[in-house]
Protein backbone atom coordinates (compact mmCIF):
# COMPACT_ATOMS: atom_id res chain seq x y z
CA UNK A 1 0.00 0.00 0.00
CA UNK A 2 1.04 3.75 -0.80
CA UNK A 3 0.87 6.12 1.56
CA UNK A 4 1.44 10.01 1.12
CA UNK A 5 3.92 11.28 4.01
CA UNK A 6 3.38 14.39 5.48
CA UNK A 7 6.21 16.41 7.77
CA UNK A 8 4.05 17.54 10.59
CA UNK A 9 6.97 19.52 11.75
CA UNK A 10 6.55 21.66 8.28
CA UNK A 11 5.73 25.50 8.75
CA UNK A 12 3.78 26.08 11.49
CA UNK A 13 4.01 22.78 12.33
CA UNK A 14 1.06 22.51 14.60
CA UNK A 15 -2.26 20.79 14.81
CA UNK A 16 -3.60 21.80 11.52
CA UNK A 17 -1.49 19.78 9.32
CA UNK A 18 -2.76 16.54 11.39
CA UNK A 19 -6.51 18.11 10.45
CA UNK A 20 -6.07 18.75 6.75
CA UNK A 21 -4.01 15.47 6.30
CA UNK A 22 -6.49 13.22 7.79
CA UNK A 23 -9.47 14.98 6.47
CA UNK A 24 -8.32 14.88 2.92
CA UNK A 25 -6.92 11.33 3.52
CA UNK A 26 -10.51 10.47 4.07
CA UNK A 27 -11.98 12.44 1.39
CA UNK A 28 -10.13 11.52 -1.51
CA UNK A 29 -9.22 7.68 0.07
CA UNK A 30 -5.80 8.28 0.06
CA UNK A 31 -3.36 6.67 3.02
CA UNK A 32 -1.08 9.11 4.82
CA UNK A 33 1.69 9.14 7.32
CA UNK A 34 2.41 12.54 9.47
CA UNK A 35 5.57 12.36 11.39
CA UNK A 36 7.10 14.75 13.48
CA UNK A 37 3.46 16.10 14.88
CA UNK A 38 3.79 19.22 16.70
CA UNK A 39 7.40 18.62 17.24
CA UNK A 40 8.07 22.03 18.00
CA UNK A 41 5.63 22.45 20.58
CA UNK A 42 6.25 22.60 24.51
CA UNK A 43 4.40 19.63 24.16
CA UNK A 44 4.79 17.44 20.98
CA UNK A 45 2.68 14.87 19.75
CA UNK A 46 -1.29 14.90 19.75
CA UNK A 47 -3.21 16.45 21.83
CA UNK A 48 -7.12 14.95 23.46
CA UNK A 49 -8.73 16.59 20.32
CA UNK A 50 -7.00 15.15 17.77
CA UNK A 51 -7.13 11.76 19.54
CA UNK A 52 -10.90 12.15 19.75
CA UNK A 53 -10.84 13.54 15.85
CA UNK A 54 -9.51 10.24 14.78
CA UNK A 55 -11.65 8.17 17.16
CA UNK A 56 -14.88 9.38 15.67
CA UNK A 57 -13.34 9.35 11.94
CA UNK A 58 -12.59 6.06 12.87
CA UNK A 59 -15.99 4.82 13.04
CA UNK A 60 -17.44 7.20 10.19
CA UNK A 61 -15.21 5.91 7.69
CA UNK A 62 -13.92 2.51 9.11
CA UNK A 63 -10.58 3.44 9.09
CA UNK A 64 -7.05 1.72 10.44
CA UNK A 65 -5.34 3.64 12.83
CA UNK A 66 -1.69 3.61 14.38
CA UNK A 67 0.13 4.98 17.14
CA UNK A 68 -3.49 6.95 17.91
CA UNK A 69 -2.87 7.68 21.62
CA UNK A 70 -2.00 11.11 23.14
CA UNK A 71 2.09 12.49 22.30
CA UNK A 72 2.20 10.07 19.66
CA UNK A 73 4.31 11.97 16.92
CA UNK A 74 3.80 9.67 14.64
CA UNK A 75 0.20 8.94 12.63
CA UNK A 76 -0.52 6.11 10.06
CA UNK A 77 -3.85 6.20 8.67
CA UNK A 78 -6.19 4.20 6.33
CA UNK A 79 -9.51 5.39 5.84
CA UNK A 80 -12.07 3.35 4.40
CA UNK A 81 -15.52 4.20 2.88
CA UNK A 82 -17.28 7.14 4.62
CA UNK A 83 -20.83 6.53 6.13
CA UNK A 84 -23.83 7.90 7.73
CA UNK A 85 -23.79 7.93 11.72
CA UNK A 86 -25.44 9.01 14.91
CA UNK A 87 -22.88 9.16 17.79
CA UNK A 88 -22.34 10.11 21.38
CA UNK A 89 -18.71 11.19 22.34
CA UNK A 90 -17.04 12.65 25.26
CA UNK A 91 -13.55 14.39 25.04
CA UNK A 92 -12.93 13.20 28.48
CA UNK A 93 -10.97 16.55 29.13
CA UNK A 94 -11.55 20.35 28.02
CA UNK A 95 -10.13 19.35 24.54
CA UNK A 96 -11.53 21.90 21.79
CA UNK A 97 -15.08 20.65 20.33
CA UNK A 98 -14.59 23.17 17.59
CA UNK A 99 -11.47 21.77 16.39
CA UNK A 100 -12.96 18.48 16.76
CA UNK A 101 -15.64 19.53 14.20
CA UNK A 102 -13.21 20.61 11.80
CA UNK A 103 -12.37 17.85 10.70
CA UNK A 104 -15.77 16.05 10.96
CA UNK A 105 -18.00 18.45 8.94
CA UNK A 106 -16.20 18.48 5.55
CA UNK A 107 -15.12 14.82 5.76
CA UNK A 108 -19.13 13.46 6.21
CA UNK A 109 -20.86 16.78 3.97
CA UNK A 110 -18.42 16.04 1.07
CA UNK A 111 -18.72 12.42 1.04
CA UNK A 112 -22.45 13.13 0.55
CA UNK A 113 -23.58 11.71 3.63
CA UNK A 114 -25.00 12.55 7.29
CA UNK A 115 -23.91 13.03 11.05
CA UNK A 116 -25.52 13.37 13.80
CA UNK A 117 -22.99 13.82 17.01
CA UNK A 118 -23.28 14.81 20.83
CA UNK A 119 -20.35 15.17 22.17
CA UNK A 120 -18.94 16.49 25.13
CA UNK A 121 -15.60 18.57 25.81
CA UNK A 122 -14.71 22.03 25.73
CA UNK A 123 -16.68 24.95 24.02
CA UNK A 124 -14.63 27.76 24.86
CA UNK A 125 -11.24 26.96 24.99
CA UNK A 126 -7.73 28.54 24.50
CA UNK A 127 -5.85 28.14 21.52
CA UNK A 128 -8.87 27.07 19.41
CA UNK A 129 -12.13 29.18 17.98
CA UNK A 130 -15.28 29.90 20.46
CA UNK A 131 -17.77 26.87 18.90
CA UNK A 132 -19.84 30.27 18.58
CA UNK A 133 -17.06 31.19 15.98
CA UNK A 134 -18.14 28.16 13.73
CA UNK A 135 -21.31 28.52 14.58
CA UNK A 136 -21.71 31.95 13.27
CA UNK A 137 -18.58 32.83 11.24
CA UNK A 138 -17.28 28.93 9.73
CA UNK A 139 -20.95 28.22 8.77
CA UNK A 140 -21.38 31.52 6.86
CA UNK A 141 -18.38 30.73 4.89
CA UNK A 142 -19.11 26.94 4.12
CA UNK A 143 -23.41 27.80 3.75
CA UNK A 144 -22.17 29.93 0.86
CA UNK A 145 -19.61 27.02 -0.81
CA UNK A 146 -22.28 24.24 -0.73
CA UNK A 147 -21.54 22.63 2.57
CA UNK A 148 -24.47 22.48 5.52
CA UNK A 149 -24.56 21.61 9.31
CA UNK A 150 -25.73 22.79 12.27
CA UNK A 151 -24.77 23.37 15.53
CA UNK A 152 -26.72 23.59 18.94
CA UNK A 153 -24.96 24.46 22.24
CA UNK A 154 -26.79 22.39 25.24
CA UNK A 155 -23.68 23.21 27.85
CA UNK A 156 -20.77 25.62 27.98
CA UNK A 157 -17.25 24.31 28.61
CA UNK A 158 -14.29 26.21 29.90
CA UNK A 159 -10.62 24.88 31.05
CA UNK A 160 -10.07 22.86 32.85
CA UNK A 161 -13.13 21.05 33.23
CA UNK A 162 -15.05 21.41 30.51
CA UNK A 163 -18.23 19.58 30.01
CA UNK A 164 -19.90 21.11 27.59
CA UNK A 165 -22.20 19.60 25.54
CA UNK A 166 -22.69 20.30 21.75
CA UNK A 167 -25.39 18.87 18.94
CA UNK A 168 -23.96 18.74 15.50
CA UNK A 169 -25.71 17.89 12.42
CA UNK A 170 -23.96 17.80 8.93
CA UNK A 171 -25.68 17.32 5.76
CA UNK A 172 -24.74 15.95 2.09
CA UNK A 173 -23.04 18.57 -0.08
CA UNK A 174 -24.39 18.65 -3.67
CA UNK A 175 -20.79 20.26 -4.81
CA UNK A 176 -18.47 22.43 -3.36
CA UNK A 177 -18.71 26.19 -4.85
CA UNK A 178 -15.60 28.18 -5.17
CA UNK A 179 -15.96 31.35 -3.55
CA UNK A 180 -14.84 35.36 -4.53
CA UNK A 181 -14.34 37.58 -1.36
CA UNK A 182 -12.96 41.22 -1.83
CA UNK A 183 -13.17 44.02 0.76
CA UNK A 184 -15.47 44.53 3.78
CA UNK A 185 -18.09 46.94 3.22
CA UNK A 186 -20.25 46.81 5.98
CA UNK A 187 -20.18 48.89 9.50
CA UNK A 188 -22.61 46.63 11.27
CA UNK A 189 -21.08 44.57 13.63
CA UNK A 190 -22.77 42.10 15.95
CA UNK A 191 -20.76 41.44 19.52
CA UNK A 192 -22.00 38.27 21.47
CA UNK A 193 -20.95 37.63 25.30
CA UNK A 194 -21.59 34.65 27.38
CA UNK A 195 -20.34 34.23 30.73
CA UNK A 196 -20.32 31.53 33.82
CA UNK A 197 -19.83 32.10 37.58
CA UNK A 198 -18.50 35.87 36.92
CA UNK A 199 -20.37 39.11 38.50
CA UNK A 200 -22.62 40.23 35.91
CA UNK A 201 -21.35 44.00 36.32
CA UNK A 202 -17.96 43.21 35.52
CA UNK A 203 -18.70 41.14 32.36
CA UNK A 204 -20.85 43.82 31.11
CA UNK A 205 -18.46 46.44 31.89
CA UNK A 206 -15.52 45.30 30.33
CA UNK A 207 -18.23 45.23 27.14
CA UNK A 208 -19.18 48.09 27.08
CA UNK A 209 -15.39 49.27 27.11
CA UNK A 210 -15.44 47.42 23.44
CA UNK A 211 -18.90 48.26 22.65
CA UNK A 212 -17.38 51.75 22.83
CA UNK A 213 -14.53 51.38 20.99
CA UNK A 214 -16.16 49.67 17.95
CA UNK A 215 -18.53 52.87 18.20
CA UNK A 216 -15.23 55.12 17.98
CA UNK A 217 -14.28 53.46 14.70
CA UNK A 218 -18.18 54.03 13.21
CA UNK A 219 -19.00 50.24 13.43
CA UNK A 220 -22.73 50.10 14.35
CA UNK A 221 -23.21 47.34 17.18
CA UNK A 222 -25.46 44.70 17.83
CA UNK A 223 -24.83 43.50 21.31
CA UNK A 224 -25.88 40.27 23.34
CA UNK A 225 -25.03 39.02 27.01
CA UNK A 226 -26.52 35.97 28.17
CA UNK A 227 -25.21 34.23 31.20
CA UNK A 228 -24.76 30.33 30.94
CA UNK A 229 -23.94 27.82 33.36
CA UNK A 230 -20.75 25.98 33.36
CA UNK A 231 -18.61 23.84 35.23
CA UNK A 232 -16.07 26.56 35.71
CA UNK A 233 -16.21 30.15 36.16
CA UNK A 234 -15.41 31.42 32.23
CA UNK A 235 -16.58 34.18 29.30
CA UNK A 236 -16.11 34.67 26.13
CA UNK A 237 -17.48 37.05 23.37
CA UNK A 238 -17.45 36.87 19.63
CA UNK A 239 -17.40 39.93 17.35
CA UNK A 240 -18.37 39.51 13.37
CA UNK A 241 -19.13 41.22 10.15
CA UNK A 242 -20.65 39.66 7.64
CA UNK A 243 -21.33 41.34 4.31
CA UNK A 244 -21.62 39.77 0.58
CA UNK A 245 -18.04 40.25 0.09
CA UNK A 246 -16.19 39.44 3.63
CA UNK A 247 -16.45 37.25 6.64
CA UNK A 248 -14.79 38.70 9.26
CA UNK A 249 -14.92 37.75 13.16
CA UNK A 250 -12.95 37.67 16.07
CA UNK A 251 -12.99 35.83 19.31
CA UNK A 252 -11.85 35.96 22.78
CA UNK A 253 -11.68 34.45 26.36
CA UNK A 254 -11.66 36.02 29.49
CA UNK A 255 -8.85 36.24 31.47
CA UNK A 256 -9.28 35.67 34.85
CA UNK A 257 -6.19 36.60 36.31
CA UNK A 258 -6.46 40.09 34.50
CA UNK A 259 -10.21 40.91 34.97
CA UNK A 260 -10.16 41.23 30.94
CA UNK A 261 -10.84 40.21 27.39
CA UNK A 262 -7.93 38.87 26.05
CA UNK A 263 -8.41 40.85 22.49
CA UNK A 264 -6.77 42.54 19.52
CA UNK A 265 -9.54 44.46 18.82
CA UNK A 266 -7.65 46.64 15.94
CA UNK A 267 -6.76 43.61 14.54
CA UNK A 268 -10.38 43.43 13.55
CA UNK A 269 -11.50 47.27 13.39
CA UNK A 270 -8.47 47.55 10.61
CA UNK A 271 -9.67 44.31 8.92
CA UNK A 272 -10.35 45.92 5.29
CA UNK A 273 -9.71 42.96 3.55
CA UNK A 274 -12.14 40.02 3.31
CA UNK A 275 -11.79 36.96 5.42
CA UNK A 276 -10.17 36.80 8.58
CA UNK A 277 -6.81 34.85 9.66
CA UNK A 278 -8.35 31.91 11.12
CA UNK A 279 -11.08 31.74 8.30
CA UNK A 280 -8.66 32.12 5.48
CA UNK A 281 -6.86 28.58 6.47
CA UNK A 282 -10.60 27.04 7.19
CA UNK A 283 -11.27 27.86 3.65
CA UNK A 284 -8.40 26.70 2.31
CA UNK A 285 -9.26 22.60 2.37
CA UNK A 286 -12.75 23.20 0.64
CA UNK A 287 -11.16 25.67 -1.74
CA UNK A 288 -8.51 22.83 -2.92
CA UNK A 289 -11.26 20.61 -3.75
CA UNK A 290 -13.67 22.74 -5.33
CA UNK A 291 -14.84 23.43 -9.05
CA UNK A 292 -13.39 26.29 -9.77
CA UNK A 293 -11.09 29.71 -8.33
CA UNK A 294 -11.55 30.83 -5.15
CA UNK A 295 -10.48 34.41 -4.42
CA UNK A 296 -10.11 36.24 -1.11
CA UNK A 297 -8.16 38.62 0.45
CA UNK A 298 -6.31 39.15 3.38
CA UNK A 299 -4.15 41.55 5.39
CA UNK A 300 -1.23 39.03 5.97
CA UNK A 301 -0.34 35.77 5.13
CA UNK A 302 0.13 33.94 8.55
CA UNK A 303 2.34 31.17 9.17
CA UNK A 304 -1.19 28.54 9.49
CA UNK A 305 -2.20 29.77 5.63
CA UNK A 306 0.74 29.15 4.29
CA UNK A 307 1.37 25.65 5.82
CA UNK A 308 -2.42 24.65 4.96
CA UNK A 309 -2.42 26.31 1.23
CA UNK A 310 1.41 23.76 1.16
CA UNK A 311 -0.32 20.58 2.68
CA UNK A 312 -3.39 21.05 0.85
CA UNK A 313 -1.61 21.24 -2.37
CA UNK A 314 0.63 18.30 -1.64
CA UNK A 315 -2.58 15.91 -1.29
CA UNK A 316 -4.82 17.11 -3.56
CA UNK A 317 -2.72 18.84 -6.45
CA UNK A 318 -4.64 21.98 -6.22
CA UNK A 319 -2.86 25.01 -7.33
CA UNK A 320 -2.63 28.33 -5.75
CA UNK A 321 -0.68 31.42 -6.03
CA UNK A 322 -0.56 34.80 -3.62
CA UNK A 323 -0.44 38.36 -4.72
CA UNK A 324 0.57 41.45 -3.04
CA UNK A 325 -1.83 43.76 -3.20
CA UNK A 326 -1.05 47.62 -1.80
CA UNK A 327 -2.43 46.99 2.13
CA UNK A 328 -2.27 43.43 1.97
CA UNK A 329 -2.79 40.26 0.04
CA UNK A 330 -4.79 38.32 -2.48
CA UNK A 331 -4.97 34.56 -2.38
CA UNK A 332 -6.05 31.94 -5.36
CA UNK A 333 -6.83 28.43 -5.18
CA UNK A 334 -7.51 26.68 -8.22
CA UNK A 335 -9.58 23.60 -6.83
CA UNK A 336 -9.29 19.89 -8.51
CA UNK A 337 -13.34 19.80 -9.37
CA UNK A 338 -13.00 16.44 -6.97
CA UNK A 339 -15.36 14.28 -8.82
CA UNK A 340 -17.37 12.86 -6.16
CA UNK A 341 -19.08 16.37 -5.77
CA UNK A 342 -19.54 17.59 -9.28
């Protein structure tokens, strides 16, 4: 048997390489090896998420596994032929849901068939998107290239126990559409907040601190604070705008030792462009795969686009090419029209 090796140490060399490889190994049936998997991380090797990831792949699309256990820097995997499921999973830790569900959605919607998972983890984690982000901002951008879920929150989860609980539903994509974004045109901005075991003044304070500052840049804001139960005390808030030519948002946790949003908040007033930096290497895997150029812009090209726009092209054979553009850059992916979703 052939199997397609992948560096995992290779850019960026994080977590996202183990996600594309294995989601376009089951995709297009191809084998694949990743080696050296988050090697230069504090902590190499896979993490709870990707464990669970490949645990629940494992049973959608019958595949063979090796070395699957947590640090293991090493991956072989054989996928088999993807089916519909209902399942019940639990992380076991506050391992990201959202990242979790990367992987699923575009392996079961593109293969034509369903999923219907509750699983149990972490919602609102560090050093992963709010599930509110791909709830909101992920399933604006894949509603508009042909591929459908949903996503229903029953529980929050912060660190470090987690235990929230999340419904997910992905449907059978008729064919993947390639997708032109250009610049943001739209002031209207809609600013989310939900919060556990915090006083409700502070939350709302530190809001309307951001609230105000969005104001100062002549955004027009559309704000919502909800308190949740959790396990642990925890907030987070989402800000997006959403036009017909850009997908923009940005996420953040509270700090608790600070009393604060953790948040770059110029990073998305100054956002002219027309996807965001997490969103541009989201898009990147449906893009390789679709019929047809996809076109967006951004205002850098971050270490995590260019290692997913190299791994993507490896597997598939998609082509792409970046242009510099006066305040920032313009991406192209010319997608394989994968035949299974023509």
């Amino acid at each position: 048997m052939e199997f397609l090796e992948i560096d995992g140490s290779f850019g960026e060399g994080g977590g996202q390489i183990v996600r594309t490889a294995i989601t376009l190994s089951c995709i297009l049936n191809k084998p694949v090896i990743v080696k050296n998997i988050r090697k230069g991380r504090k902590n190499p090797g896979l993490k709870p998420q990707h464990v669970m990831a490949l645990k629940i792949l494992e049973k959608i699309c019958s595949a063979k596994l090796d070395h699957v256990k947590i640090g293991a820097t090493t991956l072989k995997f054989i996928p088999g032929e993807v089916k519909s499921i209902d399942l019940k999973e639990d992380v076991g830790t506050a391992g990201s849901i959202a990242l979790i569900i990367q992987v699923l959605i575009p392996v079961v919607a593109i293969c034509k068939k369903k999923l219907k998972l509750t699983i149990k983890g972490g919602t609102n984690v560090l050093w992963s998107p709010t599930i509110d982000y791909s709830m909101i901002v992920l399933k604006e951008l894949y509603s508009r290239m042909g591929i459908d879920f949903s996503l229903n929150v029953i529980k929050r989860g912060y660190f470090p126990k987690g235990g929230g609980i999340v419904e997910l539903e992905v449907f059978p994509c008729k064919k993947i559409n390639p997708i032109i974004l250009d610049k943001r045109s739209t002031k209207n901005v809609k600013l989310i907040c939900s919060y556990s075991k915090l006083p409700s003044e502070l939350i709302s304070n530190k809001v309307e601190l951001i609230e105000k500052k969005l104001i100062e840049n002549n955004f027009i804001v559309d704000t919502k604070i909800k308190e949740e139960h959790a396990l642990d005390s925890g907030a987070f808030l989402l800000i997006s705008s959403i036009d017909t030519n850009s997908i923009i948002g940005i996420d953040s946790l509270f700090n608790l030792k600070q009393n604060k949003f953790d948040l770059d908040l110029d990073k998305f007033t100054h956002a002219n462009h027309s996807v965001d930096e997490h969103l541009a290497d989201m898009l990147v895997l449906p893009a390789s795969l679709a019929n047809g150029m996809t076109v967006f812009q951004v205002d850098k090209i971050s270490k995590h686009l260019e290692t997913n726009l190299f791994v993507a092209s490896k597997i598939t054979g998609c082509k792409y090419g970046i242009g510099k553009l006066q305040d920032g850059f313009e991406v192209r992916i010319e997608g394989i029209s994968y035949p299974s979703v023509k």
